[in-house]
N, C-alpha and C. Protein backbone atom coordinates (compact mmCIF):
# COMPACT_ATOMS: atom_id res chain seq x y z
N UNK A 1 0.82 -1.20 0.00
CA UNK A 1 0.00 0.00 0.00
C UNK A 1 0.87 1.26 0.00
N UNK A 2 2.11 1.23 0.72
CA UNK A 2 2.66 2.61 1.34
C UNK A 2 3.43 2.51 -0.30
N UNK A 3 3.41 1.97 -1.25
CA UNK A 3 4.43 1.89 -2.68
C UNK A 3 3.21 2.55 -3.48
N UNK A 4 2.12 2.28 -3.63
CA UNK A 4 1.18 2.99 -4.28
C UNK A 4 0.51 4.41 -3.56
N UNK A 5 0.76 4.39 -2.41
CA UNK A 5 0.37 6.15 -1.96
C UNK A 5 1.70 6.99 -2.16
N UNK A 6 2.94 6.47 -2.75
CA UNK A 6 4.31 7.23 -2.97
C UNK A 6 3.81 7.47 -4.14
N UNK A 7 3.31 6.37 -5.00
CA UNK A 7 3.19 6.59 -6.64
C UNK A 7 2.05 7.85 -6.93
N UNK A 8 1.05 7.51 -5.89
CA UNK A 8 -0.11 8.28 -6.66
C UNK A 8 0.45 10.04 -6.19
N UNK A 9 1.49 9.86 -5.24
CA UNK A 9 1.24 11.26 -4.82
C UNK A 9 2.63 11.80 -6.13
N UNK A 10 2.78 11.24 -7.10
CA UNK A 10 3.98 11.74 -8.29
C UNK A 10 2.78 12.33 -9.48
N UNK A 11 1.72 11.76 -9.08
CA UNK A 11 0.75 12.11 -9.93
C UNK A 11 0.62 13.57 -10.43
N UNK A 12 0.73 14.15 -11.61
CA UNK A 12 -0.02 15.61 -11.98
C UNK A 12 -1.37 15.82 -11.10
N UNK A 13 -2.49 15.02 -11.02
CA UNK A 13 -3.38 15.21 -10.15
C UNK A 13 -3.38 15.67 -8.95
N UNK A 14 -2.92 14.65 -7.70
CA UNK A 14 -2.70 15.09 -6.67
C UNK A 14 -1.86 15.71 -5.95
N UNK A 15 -1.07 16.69 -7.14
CA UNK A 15 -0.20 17.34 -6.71
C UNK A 15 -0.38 18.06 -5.68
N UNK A 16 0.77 18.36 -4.72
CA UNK A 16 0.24 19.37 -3.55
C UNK A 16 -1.27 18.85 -2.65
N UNK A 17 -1.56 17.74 -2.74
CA UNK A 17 -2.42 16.57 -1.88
C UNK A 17 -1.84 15.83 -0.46
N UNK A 18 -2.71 16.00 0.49
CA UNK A 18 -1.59 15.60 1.82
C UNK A 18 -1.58 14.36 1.68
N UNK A 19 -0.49 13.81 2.39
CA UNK A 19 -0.43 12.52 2.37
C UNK A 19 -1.82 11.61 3.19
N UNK A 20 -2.91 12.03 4.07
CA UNK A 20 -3.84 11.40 4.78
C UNK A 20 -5.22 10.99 3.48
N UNK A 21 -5.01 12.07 2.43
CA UNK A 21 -5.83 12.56 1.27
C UNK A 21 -5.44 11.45 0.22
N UNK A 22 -4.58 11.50 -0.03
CA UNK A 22 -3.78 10.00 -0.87
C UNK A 22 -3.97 8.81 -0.50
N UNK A 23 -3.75 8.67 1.59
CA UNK A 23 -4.11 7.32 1.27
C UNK A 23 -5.77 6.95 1.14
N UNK A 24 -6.63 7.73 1.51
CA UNK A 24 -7.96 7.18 1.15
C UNK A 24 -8.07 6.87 -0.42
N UNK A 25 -7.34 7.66 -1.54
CA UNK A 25 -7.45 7.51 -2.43
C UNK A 25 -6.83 6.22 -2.51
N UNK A 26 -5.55 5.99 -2.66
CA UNK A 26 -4.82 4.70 -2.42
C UNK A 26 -5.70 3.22 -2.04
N UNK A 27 -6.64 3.24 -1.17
CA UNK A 27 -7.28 2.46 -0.59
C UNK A 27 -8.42 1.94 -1.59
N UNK A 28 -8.81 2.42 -2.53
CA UNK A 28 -9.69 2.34 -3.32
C UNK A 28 -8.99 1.94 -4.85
N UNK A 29 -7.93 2.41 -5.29
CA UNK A 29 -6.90 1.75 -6.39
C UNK A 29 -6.29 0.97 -5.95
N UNK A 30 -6.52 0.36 -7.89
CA UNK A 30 -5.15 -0.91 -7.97
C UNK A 30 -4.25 -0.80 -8.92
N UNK A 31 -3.22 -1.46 -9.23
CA UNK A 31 -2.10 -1.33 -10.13
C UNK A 31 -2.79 -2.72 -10.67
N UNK A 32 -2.74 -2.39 -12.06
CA UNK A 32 -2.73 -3.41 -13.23
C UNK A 32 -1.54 -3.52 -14.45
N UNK A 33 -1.52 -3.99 -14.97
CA UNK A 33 -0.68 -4.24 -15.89
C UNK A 33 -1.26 -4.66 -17.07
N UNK A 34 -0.93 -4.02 -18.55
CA UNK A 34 -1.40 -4.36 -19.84
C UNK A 34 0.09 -4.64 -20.56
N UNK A 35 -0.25 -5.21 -21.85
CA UNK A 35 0.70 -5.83 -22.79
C UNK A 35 0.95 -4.89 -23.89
N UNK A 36 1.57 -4.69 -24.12
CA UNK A 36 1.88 -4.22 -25.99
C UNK A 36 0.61 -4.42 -26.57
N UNK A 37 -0.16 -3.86 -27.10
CA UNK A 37 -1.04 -3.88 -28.30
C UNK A 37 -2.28 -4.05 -27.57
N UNK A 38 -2.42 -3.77 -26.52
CA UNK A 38 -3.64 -4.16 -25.43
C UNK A 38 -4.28 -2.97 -25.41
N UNK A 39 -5.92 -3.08 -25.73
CA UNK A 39 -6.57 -1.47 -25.25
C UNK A 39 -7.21 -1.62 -23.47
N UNK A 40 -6.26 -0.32 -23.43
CA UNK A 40 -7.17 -0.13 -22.15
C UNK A 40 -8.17 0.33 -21.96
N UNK A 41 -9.01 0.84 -22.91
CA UNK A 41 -10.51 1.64 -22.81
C UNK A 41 -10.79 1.67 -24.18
N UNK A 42 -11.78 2.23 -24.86
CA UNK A 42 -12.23 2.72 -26.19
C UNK A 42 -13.24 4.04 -26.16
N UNK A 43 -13.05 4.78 -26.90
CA UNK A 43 -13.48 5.94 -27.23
C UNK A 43 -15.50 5.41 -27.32
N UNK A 44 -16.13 6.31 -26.51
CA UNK A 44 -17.60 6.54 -26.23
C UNK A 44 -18.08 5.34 -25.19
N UNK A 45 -17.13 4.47 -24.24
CA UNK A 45 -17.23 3.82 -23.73
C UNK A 45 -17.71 4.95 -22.50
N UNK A 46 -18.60 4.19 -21.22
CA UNK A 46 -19.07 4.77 -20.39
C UNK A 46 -17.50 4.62 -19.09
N UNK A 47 -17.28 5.79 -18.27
CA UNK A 47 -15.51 6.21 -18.21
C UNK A 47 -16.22 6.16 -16.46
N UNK A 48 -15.38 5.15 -15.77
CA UNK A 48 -15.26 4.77 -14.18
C UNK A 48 -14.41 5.13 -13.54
N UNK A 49 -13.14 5.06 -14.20
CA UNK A 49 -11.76 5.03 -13.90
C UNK A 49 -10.99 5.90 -14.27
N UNK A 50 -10.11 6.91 -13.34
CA UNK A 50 -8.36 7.80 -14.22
C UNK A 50 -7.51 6.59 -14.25
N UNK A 51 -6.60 6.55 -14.57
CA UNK A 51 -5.44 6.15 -14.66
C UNK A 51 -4.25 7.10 -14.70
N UNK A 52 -3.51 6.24 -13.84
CA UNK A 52 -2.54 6.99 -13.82
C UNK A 52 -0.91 6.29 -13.99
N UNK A 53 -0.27 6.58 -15.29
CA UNK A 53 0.58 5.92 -15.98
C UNK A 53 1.88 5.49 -14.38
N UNK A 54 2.66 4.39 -14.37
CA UNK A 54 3.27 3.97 -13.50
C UNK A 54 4.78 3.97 -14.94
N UNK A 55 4.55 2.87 -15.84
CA UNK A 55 5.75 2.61 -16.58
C UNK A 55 4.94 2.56 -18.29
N UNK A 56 5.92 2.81 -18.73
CA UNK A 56 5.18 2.19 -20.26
C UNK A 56 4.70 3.62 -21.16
N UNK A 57 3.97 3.02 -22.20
CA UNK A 57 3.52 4.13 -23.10
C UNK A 57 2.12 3.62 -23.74
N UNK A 58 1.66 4.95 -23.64
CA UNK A 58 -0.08 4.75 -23.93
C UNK A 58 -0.17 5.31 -24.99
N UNK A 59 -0.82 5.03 -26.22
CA UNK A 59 -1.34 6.13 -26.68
C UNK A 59 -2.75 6.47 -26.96
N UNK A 60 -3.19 7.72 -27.13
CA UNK A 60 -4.80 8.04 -26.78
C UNK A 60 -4.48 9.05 -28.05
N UNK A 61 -5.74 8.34 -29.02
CA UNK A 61 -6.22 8.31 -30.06
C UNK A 61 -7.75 9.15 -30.34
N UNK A 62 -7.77 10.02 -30.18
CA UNK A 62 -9.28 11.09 -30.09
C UNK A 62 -10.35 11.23 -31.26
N UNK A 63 -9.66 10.30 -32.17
CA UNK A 63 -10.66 10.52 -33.78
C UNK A 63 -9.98 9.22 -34.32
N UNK A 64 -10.73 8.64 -35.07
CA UNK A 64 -10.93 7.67 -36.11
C UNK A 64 -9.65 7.80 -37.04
N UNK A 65 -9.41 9.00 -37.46
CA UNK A 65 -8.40 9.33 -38.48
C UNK A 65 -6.89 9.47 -38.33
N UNK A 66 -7.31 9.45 -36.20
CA UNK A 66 -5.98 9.83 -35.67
C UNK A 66 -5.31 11.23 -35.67
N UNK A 67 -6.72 12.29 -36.17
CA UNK A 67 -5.92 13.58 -36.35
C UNK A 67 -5.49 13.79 -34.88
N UNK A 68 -6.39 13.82 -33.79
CA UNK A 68 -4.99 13.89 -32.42
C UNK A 68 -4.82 12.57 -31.50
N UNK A 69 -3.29 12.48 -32.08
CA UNK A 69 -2.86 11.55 -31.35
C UNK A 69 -1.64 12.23 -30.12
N UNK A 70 -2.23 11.45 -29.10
CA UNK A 70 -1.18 11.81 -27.63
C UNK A 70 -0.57 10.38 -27.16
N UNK A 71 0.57 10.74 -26.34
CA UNK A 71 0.72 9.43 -25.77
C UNK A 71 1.52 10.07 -23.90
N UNK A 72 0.87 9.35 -23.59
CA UNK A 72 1.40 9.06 -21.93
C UNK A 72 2.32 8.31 -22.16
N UNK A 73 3.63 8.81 -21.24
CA UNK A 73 4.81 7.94 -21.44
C UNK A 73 5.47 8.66 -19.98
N UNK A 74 5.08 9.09 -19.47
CA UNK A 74 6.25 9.54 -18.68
C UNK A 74 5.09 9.64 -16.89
N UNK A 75 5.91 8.79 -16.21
CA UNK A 75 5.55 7.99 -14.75
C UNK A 75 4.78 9.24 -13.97
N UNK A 76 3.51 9.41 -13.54
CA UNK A 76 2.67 10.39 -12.98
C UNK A 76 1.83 10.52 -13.98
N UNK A 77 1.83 11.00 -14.99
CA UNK A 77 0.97 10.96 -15.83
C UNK A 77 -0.43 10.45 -15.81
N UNK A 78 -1.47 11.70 -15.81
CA UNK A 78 -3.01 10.99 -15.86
C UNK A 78 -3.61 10.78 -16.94
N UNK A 79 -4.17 9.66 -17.37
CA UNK A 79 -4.91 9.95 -18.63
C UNK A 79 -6.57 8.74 -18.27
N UNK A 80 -7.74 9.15 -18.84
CA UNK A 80 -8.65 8.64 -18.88
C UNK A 80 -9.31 9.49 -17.93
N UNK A 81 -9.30 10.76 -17.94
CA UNK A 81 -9.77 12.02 -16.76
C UNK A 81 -11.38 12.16 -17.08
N UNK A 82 -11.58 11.67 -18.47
CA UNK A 82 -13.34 11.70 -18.42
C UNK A 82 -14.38 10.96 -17.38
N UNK A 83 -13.30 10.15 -16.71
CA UNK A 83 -14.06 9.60 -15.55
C UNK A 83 -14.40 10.60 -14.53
N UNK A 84 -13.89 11.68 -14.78
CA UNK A 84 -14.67 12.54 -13.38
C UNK A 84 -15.27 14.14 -14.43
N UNK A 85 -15.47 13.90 -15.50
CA UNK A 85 -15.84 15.32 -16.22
C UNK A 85 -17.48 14.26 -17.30
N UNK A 86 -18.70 15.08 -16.23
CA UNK A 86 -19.49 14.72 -17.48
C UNK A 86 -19.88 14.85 -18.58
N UNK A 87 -20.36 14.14 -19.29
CA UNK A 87 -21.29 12.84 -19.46
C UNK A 87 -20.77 11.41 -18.91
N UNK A 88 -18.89 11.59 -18.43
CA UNK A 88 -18.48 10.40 -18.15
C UNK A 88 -18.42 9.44 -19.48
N UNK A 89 -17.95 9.69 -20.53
CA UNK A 89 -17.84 8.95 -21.75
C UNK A 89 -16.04 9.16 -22.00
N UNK A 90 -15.79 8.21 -22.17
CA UNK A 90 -14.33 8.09 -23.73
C UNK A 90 -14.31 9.27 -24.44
N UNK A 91 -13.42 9.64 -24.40
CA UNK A 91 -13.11 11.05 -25.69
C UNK A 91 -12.10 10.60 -26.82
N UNK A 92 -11.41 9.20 -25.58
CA UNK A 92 -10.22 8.73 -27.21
C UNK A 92 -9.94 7.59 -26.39
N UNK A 93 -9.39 6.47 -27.40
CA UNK A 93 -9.30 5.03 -26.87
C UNK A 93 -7.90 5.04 -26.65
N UNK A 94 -7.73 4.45 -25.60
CA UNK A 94 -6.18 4.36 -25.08
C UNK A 94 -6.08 2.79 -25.43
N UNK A 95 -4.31 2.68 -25.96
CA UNK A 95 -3.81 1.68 -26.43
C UNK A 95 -2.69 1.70 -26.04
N UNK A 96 -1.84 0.33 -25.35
CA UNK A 96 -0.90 0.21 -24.65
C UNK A 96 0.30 0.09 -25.92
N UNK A 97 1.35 1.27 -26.33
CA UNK A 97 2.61 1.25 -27.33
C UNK A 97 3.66 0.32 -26.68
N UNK A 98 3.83 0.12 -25.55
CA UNK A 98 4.66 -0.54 -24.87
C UNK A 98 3.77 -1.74 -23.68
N UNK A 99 4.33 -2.78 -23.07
CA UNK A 99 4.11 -2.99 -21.56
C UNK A 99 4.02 -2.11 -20.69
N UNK A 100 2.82 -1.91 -20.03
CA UNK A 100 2.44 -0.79 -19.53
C UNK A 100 1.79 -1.17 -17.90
N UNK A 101 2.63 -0.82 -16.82
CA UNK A 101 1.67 -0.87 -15.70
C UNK A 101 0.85 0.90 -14.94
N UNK A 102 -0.13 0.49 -14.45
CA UNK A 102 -0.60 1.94 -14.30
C UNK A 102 -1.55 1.77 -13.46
N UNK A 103 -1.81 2.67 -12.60
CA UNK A 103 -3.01 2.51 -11.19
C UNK A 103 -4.39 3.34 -11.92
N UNK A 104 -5.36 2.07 -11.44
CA UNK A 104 -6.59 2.17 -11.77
C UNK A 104 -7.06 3.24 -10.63
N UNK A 105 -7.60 3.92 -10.98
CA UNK A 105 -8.32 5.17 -9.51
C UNK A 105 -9.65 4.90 -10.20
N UNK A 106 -10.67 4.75 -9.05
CA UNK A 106 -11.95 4.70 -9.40
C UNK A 106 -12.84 6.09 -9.16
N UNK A 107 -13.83 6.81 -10.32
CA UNK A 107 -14.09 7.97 -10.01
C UNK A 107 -14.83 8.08 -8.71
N UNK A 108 -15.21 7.14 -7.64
CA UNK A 108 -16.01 6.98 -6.95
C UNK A 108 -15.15 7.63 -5.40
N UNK A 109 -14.18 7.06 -5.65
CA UNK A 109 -13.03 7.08 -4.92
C UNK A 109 -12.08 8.43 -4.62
N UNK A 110 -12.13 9.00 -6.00
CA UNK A 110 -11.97 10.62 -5.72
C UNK A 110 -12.95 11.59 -5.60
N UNK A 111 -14.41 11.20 -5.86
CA UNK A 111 -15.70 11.95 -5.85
C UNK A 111 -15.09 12.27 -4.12
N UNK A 112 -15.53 10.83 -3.50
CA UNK A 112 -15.97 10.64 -2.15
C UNK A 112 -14.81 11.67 -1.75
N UNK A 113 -13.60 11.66 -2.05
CA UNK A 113 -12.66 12.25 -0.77
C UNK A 113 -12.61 13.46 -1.03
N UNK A 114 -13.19 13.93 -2.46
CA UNK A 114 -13.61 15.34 -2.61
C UNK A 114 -14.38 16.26 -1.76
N UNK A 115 -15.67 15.71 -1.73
CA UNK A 115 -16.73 15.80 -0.34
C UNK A 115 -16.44 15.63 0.74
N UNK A 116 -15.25 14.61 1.25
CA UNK A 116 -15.11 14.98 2.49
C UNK A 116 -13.92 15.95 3.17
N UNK A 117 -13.04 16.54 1.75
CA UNK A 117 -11.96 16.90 2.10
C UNK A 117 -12.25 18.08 1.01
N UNK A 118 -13.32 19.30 1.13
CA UNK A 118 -13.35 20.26 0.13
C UNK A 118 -12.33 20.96 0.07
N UNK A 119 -11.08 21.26 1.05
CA UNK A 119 -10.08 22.05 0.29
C UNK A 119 -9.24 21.16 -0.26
N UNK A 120 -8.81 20.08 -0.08
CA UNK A 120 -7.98 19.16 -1.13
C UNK A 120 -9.08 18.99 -2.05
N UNK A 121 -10.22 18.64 -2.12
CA UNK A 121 -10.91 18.36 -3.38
C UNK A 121 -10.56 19.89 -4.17
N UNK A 122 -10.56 21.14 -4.07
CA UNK A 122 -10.10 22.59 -4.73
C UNK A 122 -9.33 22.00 -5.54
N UNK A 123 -7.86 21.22 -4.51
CA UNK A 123 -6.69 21.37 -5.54
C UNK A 123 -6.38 20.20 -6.17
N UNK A 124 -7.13 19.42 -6.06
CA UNK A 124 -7.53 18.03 -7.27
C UNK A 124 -8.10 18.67 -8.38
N UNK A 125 -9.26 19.48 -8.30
CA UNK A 125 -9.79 20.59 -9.82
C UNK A 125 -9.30 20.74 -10.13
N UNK A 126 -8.01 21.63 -9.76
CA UNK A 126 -7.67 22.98 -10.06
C UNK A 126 -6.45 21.95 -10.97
N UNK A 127 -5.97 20.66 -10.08
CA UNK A 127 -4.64 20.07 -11.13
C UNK A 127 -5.58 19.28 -11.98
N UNK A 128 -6.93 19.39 -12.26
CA UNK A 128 -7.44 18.60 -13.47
C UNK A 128 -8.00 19.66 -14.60
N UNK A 129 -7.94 20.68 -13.90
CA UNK A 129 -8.34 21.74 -14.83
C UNK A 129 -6.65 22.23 -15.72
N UNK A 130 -5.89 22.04 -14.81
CA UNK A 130 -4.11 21.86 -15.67
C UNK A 130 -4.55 20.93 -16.80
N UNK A 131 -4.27 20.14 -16.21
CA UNK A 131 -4.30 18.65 -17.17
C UNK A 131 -5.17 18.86 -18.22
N UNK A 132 -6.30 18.76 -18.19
CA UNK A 132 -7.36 19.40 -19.38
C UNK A 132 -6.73 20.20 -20.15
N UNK A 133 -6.47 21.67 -20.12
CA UNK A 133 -5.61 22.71 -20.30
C UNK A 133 -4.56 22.30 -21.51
N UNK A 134 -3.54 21.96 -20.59
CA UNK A 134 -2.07 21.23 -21.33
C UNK A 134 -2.74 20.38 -22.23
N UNK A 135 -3.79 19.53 -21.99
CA UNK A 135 -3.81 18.44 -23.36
C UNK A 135 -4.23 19.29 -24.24
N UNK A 136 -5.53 19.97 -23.82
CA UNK A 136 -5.87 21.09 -25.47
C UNK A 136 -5.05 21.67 -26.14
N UNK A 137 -3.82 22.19 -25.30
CA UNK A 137 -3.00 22.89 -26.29
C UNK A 137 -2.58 22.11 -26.91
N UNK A 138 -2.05 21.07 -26.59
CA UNK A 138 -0.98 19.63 -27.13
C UNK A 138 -2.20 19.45 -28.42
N UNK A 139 -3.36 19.38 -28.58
CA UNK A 139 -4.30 18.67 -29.14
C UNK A 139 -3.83 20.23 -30.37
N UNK A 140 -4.76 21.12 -29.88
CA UNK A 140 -4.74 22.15 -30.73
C UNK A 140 -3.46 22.82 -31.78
N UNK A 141 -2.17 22.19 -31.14
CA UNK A 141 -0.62 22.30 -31.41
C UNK A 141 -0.60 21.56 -32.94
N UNK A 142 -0.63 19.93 -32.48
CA UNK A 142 -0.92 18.75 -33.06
C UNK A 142 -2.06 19.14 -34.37
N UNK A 143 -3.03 19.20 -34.33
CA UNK A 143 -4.03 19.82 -35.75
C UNK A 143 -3.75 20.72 -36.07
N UNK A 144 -3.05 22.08 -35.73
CA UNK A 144 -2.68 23.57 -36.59
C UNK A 144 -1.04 22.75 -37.31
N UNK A 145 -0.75 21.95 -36.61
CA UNK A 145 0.71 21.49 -37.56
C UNK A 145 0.62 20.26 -38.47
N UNK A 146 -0.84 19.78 -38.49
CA UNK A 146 -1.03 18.75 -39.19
C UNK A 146 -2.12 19.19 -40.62
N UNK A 147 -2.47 20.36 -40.19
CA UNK A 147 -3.01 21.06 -41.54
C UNK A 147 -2.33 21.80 -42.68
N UNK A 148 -0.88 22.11 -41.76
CA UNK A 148 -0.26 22.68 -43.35
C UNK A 148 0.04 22.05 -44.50
């Protein structure tokens, strides 16, 4: 347990999260492991879970055509954040580029410690409202350089 409340607190998410705040979160995730060529989700699927990259490389695929493609590769890293932004749907199917292990967080699990911890729940937003942020530009970067 005390190896996965070190990991989750490297997270972009719970950055600046106390350690008492982590482990409830902690208590509710697991670390899984996928293979090379393995999907971990698919785009318009109904979204339970963040993830949060441990080793490996993901990539998240937002359109059919692949006009934005991202990839998680680097350890903290959140991706599958539609689990806590509604409708709660897939926006892009994540696919494992490498062997990939990564902690499952259930949205249920950060709802709850949101409500009971409203000023750490603030700065869980506020680092998912980052995260959101940074990917649009990355997204918006990615299509203005793929149209010339």
């Amino acid at each position: 347990m005390r190896a996965m409340i070190e990991t989750i607190q490297e997270s972009e998410l719970f950055k600046d999260v106390t350690p008492r705040v982590l482990t409830e979160i902690a208590n509710g995730s697991e670390e899984v492991t996928f293979r090379q060529g393995e999907t971990v989700f698919r785009k318009g699927e109904n979204s339970q879970d963040v993830y949060e990259l441990i080793e490996g490389s993901i990539d998240l695929v937002a359109f059919d055509r692949e006009i934005v493609h991202l990839t998680a590769s680097r350890g903290g890293q959140i991706f599958g954040w539609s689990a806590l932004v509604e409708p709660y749907r897939r926006t892009a199917t994540a696919k494992c580029a490498t062997d990939s292990r990564v902690i499952r967080i259930p949205r249920g699990s950060i709802e709850s410690t949101i409500e009971r911890h409203p000023h750490e729940g603030t700065v869980i937003l506020k680092n998912l409202m980052r995260i959101i942020a940074d990917r649009l530009r990355v997204a918006y970067s990615y299509i203005y350089s793929s149209g010339e």
